[in-house]
Protein backbone atom coordinates (compact mmCIF):
# COMPACT_ATOMS: atom_id res chain seq x y z
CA UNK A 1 41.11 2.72 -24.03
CA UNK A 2 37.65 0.87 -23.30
CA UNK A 3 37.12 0.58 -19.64
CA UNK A 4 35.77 -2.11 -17.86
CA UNK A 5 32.54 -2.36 -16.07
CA UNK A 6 31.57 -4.78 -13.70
CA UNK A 7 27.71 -5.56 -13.41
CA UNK A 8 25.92 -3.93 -9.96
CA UNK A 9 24.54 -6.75 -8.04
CA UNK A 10 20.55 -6.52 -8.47
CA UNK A 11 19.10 -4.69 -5.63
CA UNK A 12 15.87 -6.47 -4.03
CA UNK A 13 12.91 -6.19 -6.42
CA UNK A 14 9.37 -5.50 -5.08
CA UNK A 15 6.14 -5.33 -7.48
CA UNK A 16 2.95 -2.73 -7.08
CA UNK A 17 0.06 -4.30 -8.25
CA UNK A 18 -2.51 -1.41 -8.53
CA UNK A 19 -3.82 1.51 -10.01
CA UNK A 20 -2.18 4.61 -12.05
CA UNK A 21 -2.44 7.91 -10.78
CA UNK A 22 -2.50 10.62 -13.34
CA UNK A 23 -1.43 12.89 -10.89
CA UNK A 24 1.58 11.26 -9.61
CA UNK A 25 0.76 11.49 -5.88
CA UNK A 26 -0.68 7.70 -5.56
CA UNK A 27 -0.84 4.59 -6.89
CA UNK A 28 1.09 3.43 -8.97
CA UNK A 29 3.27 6.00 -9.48
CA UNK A 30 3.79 7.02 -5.53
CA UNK A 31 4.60 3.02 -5.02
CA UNK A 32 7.54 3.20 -7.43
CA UNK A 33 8.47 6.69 -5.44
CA UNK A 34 8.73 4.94 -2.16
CA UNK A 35 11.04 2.03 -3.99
CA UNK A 36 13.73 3.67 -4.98
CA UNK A 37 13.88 6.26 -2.23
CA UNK A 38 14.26 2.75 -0.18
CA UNK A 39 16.47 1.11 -2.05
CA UNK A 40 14.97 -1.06 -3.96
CA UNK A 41 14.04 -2.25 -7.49
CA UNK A 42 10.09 -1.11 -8.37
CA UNK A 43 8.14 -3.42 -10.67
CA UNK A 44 4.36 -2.95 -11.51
CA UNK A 45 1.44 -4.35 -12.73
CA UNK A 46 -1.64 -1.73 -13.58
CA UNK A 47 -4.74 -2.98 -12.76
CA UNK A 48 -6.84 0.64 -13.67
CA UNK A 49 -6.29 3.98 -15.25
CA UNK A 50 -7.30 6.66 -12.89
CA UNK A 51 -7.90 10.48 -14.35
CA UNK A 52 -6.76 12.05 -11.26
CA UNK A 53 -5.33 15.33 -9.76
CA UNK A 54 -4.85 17.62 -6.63
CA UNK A 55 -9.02 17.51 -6.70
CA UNK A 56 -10.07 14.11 -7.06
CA UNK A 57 -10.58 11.65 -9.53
CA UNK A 58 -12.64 12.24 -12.21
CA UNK A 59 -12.90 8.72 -13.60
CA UNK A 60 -11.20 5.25 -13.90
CA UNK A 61 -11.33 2.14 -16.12
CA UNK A 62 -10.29 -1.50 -15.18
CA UNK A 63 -7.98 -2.94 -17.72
CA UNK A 64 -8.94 -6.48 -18.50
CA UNK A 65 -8.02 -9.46 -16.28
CA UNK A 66 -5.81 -10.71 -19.12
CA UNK A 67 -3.84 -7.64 -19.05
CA UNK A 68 -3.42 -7.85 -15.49
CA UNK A 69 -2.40 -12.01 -15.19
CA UNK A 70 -0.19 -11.01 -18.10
CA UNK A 71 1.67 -7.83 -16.41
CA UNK A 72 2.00 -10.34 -13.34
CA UNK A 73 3.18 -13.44 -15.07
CA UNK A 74 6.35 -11.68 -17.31
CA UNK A 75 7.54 -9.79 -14.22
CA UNK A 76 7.72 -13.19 -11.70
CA UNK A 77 8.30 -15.35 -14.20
CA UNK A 78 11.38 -13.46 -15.66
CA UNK A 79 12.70 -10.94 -12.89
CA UNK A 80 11.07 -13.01 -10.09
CA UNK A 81 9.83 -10.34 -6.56
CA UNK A 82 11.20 -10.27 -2.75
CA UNK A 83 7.92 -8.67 -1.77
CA UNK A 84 4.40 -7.73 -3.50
CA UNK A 85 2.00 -4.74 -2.52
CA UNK A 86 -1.21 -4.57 -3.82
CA UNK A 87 -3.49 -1.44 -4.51
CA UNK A 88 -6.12 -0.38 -6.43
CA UNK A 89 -7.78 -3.59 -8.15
CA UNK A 90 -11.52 -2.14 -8.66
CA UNK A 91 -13.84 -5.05 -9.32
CA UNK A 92 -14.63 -8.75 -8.09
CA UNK A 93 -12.95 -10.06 -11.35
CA UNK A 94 -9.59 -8.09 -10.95
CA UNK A 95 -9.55 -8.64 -7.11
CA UNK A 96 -9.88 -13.11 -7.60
CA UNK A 97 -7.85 -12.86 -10.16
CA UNK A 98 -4.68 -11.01 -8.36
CA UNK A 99 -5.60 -13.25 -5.15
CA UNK A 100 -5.17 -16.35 -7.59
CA UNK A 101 -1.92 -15.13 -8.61
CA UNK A 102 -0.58 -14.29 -5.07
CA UNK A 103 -1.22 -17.42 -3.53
CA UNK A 104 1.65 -19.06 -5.69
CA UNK A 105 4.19 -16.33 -5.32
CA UNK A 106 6.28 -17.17 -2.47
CA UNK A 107 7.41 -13.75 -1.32
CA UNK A 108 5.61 -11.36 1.74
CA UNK A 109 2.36 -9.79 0.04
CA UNK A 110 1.35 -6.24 1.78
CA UNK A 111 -2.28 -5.90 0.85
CA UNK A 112 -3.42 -2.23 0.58
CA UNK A 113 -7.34 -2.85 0.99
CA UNK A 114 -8.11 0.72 -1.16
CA UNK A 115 -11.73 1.40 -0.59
CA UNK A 116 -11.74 5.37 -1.59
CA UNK A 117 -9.23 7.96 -2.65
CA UNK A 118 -8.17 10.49 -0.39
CA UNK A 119 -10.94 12.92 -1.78
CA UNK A 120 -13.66 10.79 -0.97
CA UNK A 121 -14.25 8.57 -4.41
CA UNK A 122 -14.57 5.49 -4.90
CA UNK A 123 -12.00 2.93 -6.04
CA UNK A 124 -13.27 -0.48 -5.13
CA UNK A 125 -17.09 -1.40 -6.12
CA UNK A 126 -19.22 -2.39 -3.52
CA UNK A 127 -19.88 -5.94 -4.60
CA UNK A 128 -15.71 -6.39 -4.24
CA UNK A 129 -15.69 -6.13 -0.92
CA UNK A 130 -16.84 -9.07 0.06
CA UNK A 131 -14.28 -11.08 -2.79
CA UNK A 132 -11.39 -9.03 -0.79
CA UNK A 133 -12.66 -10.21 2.75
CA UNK A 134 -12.79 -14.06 0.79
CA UNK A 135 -9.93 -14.61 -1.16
CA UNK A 136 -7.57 -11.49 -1.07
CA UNK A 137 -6.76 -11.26 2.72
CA UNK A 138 -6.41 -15.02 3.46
CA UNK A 139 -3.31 -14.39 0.87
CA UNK A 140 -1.70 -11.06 2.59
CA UNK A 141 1.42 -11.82 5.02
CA UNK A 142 0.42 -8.08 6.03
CA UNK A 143 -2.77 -6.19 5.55
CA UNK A 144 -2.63 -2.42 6.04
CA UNK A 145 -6.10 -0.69 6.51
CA UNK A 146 -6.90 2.85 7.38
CA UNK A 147 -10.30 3.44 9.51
CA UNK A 148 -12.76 3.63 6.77
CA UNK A 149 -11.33 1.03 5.01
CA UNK A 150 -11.77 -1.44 8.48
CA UNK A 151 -15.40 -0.78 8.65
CA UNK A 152 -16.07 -1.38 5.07
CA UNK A 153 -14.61 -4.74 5.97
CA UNK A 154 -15.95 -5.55 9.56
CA UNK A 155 -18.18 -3.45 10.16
CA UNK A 156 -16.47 -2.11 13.18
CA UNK A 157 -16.61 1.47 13.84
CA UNK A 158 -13.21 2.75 15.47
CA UNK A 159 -13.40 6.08 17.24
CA UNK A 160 -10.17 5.91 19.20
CA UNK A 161 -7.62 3.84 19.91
CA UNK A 162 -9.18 1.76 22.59
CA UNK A 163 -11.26 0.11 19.41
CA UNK A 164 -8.45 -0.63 17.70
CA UNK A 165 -6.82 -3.81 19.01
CA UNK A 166 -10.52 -5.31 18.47
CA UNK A 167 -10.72 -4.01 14.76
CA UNK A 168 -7.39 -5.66 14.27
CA UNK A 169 -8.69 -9.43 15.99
CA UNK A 170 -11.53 -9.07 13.70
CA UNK A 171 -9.39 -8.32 10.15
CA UNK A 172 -6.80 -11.18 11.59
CA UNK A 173 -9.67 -13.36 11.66
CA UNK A 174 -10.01 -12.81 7.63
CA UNK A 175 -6.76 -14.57 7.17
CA UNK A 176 -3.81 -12.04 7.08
CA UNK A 177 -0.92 -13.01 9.19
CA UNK A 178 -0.68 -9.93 10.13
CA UNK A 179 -2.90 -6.74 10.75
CA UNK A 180 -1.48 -2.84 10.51
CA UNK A 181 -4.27 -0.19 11.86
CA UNK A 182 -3.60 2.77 10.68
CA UNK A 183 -4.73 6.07 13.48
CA UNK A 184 -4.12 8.58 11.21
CA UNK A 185 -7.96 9.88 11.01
CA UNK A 186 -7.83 9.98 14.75
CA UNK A 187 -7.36 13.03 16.69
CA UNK A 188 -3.95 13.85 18.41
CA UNK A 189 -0.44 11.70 17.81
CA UNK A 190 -0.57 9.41 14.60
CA UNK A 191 -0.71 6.23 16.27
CA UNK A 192 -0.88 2.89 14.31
CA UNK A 193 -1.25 -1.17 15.36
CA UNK A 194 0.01 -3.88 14.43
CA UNK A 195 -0.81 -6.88 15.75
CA UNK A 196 -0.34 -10.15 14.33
CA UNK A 197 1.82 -13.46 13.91
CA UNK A 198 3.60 -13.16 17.30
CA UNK A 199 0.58 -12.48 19.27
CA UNK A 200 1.87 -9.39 20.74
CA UNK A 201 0.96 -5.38 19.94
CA UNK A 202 2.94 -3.21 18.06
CA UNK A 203 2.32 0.62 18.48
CA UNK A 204 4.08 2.97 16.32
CA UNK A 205 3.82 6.89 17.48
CA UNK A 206 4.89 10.03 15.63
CA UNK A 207 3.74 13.75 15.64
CA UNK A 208 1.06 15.19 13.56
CA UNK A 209 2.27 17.47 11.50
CA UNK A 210 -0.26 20.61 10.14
CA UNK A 211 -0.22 19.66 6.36
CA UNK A 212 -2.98 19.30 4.38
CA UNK A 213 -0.78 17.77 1.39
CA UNK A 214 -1.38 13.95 2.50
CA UNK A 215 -2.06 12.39 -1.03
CA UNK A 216 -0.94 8.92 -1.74
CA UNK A 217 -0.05 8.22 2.10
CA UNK A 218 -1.20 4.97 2.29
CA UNK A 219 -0.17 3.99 -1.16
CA UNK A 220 3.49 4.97 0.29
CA UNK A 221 3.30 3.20 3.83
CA UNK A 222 2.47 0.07 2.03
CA UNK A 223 4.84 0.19 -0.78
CA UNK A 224 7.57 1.33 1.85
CA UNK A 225 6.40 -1.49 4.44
CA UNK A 226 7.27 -3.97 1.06
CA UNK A 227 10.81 -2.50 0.24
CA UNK A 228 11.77 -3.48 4.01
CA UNK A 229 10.36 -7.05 3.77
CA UNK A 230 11.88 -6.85 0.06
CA UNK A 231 15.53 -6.09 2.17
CA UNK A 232 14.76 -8.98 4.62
CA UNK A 233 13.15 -7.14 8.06
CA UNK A 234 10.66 -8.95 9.97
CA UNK A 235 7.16 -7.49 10.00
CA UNK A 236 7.78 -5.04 12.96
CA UNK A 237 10.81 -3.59 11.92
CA UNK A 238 9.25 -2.99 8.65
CA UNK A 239 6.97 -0.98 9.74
CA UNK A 240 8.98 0.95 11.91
CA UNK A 241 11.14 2.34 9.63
CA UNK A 242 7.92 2.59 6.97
CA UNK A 243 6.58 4.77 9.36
CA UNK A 244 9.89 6.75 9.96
CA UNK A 245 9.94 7.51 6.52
CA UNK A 246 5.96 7.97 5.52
CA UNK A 247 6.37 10.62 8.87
CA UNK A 248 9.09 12.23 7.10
CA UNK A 249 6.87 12.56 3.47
CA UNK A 250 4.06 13.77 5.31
CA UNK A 251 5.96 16.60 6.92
CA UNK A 252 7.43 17.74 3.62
CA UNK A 253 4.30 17.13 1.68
CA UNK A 254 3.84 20.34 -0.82
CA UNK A 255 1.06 21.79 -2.46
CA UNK A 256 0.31 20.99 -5.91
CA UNK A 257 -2.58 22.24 -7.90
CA UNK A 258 -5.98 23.72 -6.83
CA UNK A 259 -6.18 20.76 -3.63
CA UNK A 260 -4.71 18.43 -1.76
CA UNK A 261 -1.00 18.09 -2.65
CA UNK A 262 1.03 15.30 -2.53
CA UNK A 263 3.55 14.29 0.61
CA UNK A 264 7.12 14.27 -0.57
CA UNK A 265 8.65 10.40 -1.51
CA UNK A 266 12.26 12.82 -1.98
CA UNK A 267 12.13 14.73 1.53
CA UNK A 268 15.66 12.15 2.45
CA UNK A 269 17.13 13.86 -0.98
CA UNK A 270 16.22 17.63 -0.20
């Protein structure tokens, strides 16, 4: 007797454009984590091969724009996206070329503006910055910056959270429609902004937990911020439950290697 099986609907579909992570705490990798914990269908396009572990990152190299517009074009084209978070894209060439392809997508973009790793190295070269502040931001329905990452792009030096409403005017005035601050560098409560489309300010609070195993935390919010846009939330109630679940990782992060370990994407599972 052959049974019959009836196709599962397609859950929403969400593509990572950025970088691969050896190490499987960030990136690429950690973005595809965060989808199907949330529910969602994970799609990516590699912009950069990282060699990468619990220490750092030993090196990286940029695959070719080609490669990239190529990735991009047979996932949308074919499989089509609800939502888009970008990464890692290295260079001036990489970063115009994904901003190219983003402005005709039609689905919320969460731009991830990834300046440095975790351990301190660099990911985006200097002369990029600049083509992110021009033509990559002015495409993001969301941008999601941590505190080194905002003064590499205004200049703005935030060293609590009375700065960080004015950090977020000045990355709004780049062209997101919407600005996420991340607090997490500051001292006490993890506190994050987001202000934005509806004028108004969005804190979102939770504990700091003492674990030192915090790789790929941004790569996560972001990726998890896209799965709820993917499943139709508006901006701030996206983030709200990103942050639920990023809070969760980070508490069950786990030590991996000689360094910094990464936080857990299966802490809802365990």
């Amino acid at each position: 007797m052959v049974s019959t099986v009836h196709p599962t609907p397609a859950p929403p579909r969400v593509l990572t454009v950025a970088g691969s992570d050896s190490g499987g705490g960030a990136g690429i990798q950690a973005d595809l984590k965060a989808m199907l914990a949330l529910g969602v269908h994970g799609m990516s396009v590699i912009t950069a091969v990282t060699a990468q572990n619990s220490l750092g990152v030993q090196g990286y190299w940029e695959l070719p724009a080609e490669a990239v517009r190529a990735q991009f074009r047979s996932v949308v084209d074919d499989i089509g996206v609800q939502a888009v978070k970008t990464g890692m894209l290295a260079s001036v060439e990489l970063v115009a070329t994904v901003s190219e392809l983003l402005a005709g997508v039609g689905a919320p973009v969460v731009v991830d503006p990834v300046g440095v790793s975790k351990h301190g190295d660099a990911l985006l070269a200097a002369e990029a910055v600049a083509t992110v502040r021009e033509l990559l931001l002015p495409v993001a329905t969301l941008a999601t910056p941590n505190l080194h990452e905002v003064t590499q792009l205004t200049g703005i030096e935030v060293g609590g959270e009375r700065d960080m409403r004015a950090a977020a005017e000045a990355l709004l005035a780049l062209g997101p429609g919407w600005v996420l601050v991340k607090g997490g560098h500051l001292a006490g409560d993890a506190a994050d902004l987001l202000v934005g489309a509806d004028g108004g300010e969005h804190w979102y609070r939770a504990p700091r937990y003492d674990n030192r195993h915090t790789h790929g935390t941004g790569c996560t919010l972001a990726s998890s911020i896209a799965a709820e846009l993917a499943k139709g939330a508006a901006v701030p109630d996206a983030v709200a439950a990103a942050k639920e679940y990023i809070t969760g990782a980070i508490a069950a992060g786990f030590a991996l290697g000689a360094g910094i370990g990464p936080v857990d994407h299966a802490w809802r599972w365990r």
